[in-house]
PDB file of N, CA and C in Angstrom:
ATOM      1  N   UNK A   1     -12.187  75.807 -36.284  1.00  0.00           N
ATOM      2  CA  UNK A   1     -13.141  76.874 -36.089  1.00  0.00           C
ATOM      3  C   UNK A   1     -12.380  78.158 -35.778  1.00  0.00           C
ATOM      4  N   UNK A   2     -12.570  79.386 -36.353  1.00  0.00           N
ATOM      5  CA  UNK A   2     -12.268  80.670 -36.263  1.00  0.00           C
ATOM      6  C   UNK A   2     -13.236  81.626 -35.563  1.00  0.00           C
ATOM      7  N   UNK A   3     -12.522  82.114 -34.553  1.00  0.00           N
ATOM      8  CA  UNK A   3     -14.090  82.757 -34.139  1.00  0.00           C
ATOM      9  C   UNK A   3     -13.000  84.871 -34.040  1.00  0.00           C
ATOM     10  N   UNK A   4     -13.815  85.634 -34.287  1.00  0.00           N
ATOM     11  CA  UNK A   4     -13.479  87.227 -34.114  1.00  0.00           C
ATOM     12  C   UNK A   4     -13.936  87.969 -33.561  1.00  0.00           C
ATOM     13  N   UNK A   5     -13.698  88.382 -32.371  1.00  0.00           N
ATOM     14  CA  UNK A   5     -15.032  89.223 -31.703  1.00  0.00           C
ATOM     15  C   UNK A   5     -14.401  90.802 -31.693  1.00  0.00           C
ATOM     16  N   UNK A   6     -13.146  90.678 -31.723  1.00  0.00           N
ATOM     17  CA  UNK A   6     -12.244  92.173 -32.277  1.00  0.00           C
ATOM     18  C   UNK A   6     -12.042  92.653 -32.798  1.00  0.00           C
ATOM     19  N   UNK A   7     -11.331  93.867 -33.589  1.00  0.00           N
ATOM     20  CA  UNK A   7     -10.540  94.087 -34.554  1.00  0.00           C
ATOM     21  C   UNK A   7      -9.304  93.562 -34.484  1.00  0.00           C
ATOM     22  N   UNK A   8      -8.408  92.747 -33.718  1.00  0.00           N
ATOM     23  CA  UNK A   8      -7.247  92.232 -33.810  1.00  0.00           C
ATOM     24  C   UNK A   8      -7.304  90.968 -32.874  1.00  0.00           C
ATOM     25  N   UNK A   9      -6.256  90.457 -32.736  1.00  0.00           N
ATOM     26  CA  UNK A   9      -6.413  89.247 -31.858  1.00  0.00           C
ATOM     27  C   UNK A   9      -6.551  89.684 -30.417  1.00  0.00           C
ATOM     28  N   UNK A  10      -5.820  90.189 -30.066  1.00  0.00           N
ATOM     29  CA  UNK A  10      -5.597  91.210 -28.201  1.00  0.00           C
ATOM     30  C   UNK A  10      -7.404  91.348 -28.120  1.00  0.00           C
ATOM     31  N   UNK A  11      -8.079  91.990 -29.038  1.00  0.00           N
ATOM     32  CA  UNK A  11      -9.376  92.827 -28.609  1.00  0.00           C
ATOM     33  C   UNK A  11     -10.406  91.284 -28.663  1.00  0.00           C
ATOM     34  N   UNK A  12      -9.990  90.713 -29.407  1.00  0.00           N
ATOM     35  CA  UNK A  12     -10.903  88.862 -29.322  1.00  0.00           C
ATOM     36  C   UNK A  12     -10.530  88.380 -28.349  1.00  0.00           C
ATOM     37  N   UNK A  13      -9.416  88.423 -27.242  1.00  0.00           N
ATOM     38  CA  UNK A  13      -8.755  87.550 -26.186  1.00  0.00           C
ATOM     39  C   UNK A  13      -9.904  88.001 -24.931  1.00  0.00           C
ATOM     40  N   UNK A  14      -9.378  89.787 -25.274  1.00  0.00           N
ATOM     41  CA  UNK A  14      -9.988  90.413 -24.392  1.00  0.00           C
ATOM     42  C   UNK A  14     -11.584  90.409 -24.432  1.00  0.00           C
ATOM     43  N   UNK A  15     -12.491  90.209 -25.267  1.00  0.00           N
ATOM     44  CA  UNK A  15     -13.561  90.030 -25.653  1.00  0.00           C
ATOM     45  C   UNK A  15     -14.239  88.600 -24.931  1.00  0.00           C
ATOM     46  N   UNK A  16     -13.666  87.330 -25.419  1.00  0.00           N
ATOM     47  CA  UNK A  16     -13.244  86.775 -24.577  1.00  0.00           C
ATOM     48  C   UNK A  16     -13.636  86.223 -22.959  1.00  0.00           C
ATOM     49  N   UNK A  17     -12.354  86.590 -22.813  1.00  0.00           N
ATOM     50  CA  UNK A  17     -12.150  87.227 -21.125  1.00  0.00           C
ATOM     51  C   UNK A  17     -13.105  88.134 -20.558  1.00  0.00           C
ATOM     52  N   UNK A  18     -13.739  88.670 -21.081  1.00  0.00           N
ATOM     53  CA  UNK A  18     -14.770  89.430 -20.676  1.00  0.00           C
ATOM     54  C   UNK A  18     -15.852  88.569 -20.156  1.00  0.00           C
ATOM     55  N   UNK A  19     -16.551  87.682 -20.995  1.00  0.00           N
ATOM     56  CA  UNK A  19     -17.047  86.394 -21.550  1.00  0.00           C
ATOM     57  C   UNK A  19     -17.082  85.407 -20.736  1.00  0.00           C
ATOM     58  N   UNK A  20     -16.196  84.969 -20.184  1.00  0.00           N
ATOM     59  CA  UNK A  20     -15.505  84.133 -18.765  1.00  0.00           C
ATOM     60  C   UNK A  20     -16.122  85.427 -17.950  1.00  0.00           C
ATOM     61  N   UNK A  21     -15.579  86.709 -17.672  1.00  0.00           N
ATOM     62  CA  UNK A  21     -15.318  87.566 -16.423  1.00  0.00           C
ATOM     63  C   UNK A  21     -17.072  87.541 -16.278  1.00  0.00           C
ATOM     64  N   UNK A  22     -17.567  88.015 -16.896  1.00  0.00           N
ATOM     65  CA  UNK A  22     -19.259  88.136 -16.706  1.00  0.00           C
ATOM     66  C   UNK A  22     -19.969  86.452 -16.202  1.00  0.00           C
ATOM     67  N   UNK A  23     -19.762  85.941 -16.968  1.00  0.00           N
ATOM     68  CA  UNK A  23     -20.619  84.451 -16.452  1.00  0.00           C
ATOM     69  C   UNK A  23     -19.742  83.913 -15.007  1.00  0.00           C
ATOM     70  N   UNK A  24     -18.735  84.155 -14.855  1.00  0.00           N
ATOM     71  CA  UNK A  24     -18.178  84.075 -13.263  1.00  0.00           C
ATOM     72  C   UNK A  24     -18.956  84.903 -12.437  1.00  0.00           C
ATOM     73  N   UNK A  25     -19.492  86.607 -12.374  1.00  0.00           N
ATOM     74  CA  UNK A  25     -19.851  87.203 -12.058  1.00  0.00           C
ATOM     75  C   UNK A  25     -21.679  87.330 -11.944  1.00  0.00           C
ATOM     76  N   UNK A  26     -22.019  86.587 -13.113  1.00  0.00           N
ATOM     77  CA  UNK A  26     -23.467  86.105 -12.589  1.00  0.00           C
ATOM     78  C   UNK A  26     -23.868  85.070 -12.222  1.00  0.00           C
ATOM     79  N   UNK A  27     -22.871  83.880 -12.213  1.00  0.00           N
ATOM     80  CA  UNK A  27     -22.891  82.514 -11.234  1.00  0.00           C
ATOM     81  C   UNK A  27     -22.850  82.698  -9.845  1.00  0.00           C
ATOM     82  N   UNK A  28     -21.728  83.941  -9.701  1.00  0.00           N
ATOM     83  CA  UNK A  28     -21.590  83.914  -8.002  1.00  0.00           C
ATOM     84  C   UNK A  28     -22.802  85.150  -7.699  1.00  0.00           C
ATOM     85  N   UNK A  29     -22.786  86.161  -8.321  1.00  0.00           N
ATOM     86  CA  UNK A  29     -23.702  86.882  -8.194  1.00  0.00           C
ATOM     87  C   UNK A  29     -25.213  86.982  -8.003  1.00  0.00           C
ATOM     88  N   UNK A  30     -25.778  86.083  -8.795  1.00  0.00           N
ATOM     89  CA  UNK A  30     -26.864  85.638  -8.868  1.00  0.00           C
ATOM     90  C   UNK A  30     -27.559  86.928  -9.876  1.00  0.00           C
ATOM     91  N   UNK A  31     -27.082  87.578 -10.839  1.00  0.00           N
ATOM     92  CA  UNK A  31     -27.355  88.517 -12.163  1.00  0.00           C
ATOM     93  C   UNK A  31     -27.321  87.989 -13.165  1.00  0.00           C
ATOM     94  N   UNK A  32     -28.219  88.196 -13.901  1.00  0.00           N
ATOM     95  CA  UNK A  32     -28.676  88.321 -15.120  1.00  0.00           C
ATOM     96  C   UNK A  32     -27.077  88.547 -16.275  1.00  0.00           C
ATOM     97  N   UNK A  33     -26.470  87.392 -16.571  1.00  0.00           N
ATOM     98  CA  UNK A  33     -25.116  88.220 -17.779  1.00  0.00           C
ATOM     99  C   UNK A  33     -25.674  89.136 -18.658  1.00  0.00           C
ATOM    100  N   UNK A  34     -26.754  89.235 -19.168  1.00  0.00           N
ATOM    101  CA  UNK A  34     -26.929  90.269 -20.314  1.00  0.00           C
ATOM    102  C   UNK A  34     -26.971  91.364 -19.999  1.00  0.00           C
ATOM    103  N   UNK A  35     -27.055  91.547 -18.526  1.00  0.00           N
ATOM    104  CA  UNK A  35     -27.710  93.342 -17.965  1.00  0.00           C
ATOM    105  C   UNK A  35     -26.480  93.408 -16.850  1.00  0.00           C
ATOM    106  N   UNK A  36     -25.116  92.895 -17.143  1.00  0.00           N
ATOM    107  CA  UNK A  36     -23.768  93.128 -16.275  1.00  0.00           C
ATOM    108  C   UNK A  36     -23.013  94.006 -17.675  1.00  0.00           C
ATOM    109  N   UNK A  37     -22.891  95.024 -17.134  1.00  0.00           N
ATOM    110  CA  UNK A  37     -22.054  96.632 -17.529  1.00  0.00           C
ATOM    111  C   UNK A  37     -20.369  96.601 -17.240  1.00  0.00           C
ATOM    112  N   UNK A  38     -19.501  96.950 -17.786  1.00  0.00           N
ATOM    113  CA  UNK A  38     -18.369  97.454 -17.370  1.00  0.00           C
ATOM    114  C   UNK A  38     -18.118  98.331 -16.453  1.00  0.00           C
ATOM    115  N   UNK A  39     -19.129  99.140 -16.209  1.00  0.00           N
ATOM    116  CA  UNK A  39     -18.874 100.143 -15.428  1.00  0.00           C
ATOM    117  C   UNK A  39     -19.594  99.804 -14.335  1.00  0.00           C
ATOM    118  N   UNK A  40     -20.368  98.847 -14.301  1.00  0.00           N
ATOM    119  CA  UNK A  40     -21.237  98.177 -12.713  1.00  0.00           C
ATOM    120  C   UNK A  40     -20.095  98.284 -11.543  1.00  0.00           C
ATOM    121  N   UNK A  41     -20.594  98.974 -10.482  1.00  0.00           N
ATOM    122  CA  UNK A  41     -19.996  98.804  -9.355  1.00  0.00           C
ATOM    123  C   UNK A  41     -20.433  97.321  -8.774  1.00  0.00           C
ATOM    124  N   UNK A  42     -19.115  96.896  -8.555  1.00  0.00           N
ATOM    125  CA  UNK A  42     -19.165  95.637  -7.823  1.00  0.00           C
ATOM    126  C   UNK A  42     -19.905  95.143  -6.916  1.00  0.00           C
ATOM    127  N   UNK A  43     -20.188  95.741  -5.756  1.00  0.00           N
ATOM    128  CA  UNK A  43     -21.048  96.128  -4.660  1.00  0.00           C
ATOM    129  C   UNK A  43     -21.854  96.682  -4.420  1.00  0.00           C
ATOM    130  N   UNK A  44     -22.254  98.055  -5.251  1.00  0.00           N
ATOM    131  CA  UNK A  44     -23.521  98.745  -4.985  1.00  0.00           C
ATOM    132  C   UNK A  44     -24.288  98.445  -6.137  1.00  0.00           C
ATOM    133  N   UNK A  45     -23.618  98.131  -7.613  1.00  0.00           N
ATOM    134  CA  UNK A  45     -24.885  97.484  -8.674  1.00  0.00           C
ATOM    135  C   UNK A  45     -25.163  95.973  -8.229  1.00  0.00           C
ATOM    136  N   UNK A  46     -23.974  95.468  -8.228  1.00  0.00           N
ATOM    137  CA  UNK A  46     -24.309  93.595  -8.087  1.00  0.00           C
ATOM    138  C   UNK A  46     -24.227  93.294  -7.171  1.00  0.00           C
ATOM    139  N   UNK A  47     -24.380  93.713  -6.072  1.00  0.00           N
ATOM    140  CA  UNK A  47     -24.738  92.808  -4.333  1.00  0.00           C
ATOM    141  C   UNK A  47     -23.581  92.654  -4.313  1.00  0.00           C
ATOM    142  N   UNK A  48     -22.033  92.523  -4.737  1.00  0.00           N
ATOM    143  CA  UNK A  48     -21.313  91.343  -3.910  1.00  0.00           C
ATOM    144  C   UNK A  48     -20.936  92.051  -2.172  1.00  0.00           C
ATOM    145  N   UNK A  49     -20.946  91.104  -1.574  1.00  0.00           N
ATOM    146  CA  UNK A  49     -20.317  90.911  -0.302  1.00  0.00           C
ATOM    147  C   UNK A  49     -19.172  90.352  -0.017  1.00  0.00           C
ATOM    148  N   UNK A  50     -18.524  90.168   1.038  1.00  0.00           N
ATOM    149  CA  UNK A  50     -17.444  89.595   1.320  1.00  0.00           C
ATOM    150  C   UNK A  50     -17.254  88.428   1.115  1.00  0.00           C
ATOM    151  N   UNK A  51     -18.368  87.671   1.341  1.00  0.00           N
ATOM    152  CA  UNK A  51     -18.655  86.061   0.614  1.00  0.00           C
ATOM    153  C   UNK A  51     -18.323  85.613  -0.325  1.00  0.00           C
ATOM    154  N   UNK A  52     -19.612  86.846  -1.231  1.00  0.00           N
ATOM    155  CA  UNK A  52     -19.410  86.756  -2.644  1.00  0.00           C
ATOM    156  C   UNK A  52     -18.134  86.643  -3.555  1.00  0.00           C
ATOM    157  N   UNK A  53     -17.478  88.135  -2.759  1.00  0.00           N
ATOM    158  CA  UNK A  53     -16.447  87.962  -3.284  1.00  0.00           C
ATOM    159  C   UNK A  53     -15.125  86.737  -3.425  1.00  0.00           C
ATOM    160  N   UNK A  54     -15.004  85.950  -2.304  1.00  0.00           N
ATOM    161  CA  UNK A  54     -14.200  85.177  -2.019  1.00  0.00           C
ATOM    162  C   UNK A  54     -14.701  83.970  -3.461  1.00  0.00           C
ATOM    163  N   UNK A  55     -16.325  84.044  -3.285  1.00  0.00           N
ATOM    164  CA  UNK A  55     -16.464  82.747  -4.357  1.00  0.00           C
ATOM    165  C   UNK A  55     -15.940  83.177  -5.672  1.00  0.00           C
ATOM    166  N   UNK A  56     -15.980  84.830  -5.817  1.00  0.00           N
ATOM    167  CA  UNK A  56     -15.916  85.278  -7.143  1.00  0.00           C
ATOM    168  C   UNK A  56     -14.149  85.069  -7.608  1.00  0.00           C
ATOM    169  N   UNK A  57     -13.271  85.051  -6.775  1.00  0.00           N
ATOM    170  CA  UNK A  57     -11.822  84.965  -6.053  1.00  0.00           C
ATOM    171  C   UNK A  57     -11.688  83.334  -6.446  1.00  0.00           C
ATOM    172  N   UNK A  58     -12.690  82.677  -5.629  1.00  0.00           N
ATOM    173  CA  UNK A  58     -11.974  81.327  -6.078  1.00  0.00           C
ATOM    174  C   UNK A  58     -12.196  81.201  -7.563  1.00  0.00           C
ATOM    175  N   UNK A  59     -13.217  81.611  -8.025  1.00  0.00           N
ATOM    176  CA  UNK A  59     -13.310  81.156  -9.545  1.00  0.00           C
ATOM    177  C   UNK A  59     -12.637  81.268 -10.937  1.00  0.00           C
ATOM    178  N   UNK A  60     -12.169  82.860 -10.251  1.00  0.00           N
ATOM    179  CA  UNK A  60     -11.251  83.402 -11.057  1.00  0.00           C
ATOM    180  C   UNK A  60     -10.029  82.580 -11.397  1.00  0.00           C
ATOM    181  N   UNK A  61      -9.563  82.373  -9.625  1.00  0.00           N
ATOM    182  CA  UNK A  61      -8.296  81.178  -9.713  1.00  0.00           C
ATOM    183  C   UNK A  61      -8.340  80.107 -10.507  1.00  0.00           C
ATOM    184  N   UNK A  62      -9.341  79.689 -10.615  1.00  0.00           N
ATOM    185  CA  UNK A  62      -9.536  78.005 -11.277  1.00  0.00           C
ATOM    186  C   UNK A  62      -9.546  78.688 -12.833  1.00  0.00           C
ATOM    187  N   UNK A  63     -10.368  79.493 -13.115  1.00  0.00           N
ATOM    188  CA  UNK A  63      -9.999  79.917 -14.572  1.00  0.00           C
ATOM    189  C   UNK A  63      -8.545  80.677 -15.141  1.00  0.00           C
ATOM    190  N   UNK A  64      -8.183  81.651 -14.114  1.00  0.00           N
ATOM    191  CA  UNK A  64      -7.040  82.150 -14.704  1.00  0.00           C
ATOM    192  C   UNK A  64      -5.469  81.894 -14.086  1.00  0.00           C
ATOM    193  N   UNK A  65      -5.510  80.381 -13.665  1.00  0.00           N
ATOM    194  CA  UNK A  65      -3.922  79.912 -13.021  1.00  0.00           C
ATOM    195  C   UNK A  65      -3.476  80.277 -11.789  1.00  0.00           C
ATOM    196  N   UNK A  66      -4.667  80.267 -10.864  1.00  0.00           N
ATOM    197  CA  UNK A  66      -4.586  80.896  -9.414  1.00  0.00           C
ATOM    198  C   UNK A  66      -4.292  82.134  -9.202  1.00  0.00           C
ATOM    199  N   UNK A  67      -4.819  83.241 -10.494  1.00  0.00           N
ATOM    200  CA  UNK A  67      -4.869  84.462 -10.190  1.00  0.00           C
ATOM    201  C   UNK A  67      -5.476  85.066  -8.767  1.00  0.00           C
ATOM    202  N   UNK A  68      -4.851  85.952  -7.743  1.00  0.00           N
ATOM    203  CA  UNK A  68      -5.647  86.246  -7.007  1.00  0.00           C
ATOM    204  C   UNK A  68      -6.016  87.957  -6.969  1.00  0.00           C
ATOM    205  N   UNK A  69      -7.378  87.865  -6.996  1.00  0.00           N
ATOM    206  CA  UNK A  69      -7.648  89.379  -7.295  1.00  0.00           C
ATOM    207  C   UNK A  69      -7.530  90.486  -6.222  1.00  0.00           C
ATOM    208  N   UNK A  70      -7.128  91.423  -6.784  1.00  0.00           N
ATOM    209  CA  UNK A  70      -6.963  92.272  -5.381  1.00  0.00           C
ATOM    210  C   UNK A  70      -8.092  93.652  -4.751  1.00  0.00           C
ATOM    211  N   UNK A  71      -9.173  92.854  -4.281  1.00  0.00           N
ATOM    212  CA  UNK A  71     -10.249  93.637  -4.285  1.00  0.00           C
ATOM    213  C   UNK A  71     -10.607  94.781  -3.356  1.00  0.00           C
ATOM    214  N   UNK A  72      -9.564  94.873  -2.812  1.00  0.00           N
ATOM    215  CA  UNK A  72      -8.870  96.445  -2.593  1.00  0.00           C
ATOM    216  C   UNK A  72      -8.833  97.226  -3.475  1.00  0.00           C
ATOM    217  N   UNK A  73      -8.796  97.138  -4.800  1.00  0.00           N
ATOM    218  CA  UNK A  73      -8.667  97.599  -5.851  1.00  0.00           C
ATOM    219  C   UNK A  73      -9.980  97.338  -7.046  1.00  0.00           C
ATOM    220  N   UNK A  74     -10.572  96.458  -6.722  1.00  0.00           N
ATOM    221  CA  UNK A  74     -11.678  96.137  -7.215  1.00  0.00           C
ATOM    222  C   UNK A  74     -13.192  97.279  -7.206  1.00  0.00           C
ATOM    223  N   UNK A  75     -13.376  97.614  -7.749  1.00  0.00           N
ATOM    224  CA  UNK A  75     -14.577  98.540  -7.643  1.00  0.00           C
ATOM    225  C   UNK A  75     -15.936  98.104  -8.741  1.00  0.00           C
ATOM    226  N   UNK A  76     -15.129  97.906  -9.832  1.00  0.00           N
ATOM    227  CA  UNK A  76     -16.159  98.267 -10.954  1.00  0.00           C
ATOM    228  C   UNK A  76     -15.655  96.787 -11.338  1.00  0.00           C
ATOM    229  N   UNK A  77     -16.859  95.882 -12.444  1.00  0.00           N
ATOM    230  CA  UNK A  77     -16.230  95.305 -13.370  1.00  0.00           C
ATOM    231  C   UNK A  77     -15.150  95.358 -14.117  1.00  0.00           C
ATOM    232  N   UNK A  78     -14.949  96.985 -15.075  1.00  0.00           N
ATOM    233  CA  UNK A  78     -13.845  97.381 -15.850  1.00  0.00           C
ATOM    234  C   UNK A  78     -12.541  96.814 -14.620  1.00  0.00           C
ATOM    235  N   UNK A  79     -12.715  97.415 -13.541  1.00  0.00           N
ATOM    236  CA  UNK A  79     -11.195  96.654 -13.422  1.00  0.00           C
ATOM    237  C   UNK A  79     -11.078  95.767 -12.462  1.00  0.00           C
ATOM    238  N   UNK A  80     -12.173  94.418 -12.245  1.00  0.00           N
ATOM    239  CA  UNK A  80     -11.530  93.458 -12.324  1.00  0.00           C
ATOM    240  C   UNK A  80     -11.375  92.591 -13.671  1.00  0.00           C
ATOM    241  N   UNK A  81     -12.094  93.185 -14.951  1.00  0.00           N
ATOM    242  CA  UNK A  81     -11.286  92.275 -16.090  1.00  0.00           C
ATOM    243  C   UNK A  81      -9.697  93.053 -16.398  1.00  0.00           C
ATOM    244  N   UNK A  82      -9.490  94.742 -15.628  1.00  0.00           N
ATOM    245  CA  UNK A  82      -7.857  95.513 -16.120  1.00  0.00           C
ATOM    246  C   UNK A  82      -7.117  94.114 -15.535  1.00  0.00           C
ATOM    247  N   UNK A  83      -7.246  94.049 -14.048  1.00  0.00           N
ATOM    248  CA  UNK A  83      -6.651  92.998 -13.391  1.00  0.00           C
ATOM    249  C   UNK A  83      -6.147  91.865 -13.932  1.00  0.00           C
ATOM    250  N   UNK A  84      -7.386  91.300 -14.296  1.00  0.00           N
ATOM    251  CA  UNK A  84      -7.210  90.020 -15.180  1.00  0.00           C
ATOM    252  C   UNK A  84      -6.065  89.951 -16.629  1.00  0.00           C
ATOM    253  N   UNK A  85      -6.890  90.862 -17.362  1.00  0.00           N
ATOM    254  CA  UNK A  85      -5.834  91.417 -18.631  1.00  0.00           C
ATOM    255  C   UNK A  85      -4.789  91.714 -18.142  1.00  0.00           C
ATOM    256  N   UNK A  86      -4.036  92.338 -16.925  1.00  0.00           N
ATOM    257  CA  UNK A  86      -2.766  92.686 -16.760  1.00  0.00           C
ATOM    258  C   UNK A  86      -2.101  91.355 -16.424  1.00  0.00           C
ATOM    259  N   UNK A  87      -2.756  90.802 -15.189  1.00  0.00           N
ATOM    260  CA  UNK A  87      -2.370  89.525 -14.669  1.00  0.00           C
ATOM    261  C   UNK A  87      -1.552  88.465 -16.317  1.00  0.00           C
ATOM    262  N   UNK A  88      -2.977  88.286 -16.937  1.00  0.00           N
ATOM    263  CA  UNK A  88      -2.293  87.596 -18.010  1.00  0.00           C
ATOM    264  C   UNK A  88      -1.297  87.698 -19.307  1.00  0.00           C
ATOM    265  N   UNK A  89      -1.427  88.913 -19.375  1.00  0.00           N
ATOM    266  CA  UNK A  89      -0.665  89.840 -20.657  1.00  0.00           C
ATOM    267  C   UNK A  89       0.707  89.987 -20.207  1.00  0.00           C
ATOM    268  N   UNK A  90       1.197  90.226 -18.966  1.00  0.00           N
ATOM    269  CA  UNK A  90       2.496  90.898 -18.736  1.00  0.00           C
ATOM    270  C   UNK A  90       3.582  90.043 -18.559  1.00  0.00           C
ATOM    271  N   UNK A  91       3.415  88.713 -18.264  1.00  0.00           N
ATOM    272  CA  UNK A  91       4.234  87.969 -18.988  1.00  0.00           C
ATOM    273  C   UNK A  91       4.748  87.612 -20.622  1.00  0.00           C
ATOM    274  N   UNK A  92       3.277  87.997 -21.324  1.00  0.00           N
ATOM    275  CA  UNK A  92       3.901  88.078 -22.890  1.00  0.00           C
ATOM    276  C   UNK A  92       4.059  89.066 -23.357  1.00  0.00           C
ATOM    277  N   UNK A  93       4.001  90.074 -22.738  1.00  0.00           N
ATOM    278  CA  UNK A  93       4.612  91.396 -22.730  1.00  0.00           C
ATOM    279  C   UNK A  93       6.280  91.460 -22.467  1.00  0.00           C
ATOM    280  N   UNK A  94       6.707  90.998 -21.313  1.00  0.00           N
ATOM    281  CA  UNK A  94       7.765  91.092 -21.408  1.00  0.00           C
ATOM    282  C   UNK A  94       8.929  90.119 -21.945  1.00  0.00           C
ATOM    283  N   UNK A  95       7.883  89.116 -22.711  1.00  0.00           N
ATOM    284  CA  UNK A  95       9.402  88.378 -23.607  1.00  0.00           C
ATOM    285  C   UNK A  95       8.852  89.145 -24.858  1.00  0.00           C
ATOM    286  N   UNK A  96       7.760  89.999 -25.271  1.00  0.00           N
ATOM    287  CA  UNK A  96       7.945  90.460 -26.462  1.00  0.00           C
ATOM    288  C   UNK A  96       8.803  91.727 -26.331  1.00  0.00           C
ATOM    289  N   UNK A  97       9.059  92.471 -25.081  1.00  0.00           N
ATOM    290  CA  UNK A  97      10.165  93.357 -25.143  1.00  0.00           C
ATOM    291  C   UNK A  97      11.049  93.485 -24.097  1.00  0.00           C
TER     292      UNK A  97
END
């Protein structure tokens, strides 16, 4: 099975990952995936709390190799999937240069 949700492979990974990042985010959240935005603030669009977040933290781990997110830095959706995408990319980033 072939599946394309990009124009290249990177934008299908990331497509993706998005895909995972949203249904993590309305499991712990308790939102609707179809009406979760990139630009949703974490906290003031989707409720999370400190709770939340920790469940949203463990889940991530179990999906992305015990990534831990740094939600100090966390604001918006857009960047906890930057996070994610960096987390996973920059290792094949740097054996490709």
């Amino acid at each position: 099975m072939c599946m394309k949700l990009g124009s290249d492979e990177f934008e299908t990974v990331k497509s993706l990952m998005s895909m995972t990042l949203f249904a993590i985010i309305s499991d712990c959240l308790d939102v609707d995936i179809t009406e979760i935005k990139e630009s949703d603030l974490m906290c003031r669009d989707l409720g999370m709390s400190k709770s939340k977040a920790q469940e949203v933290q463990r889940l991530v781990g179990d999906f992305y190799d015990g990534l831990e997110v740094d939600f100090e830095r966390v604001t918006t959706v857009q960047s906890l999937l930057d996070q994610v995408l960096t987390d996973q990319f920059s290792p094949i980033d740097r054996v490709l240069h």
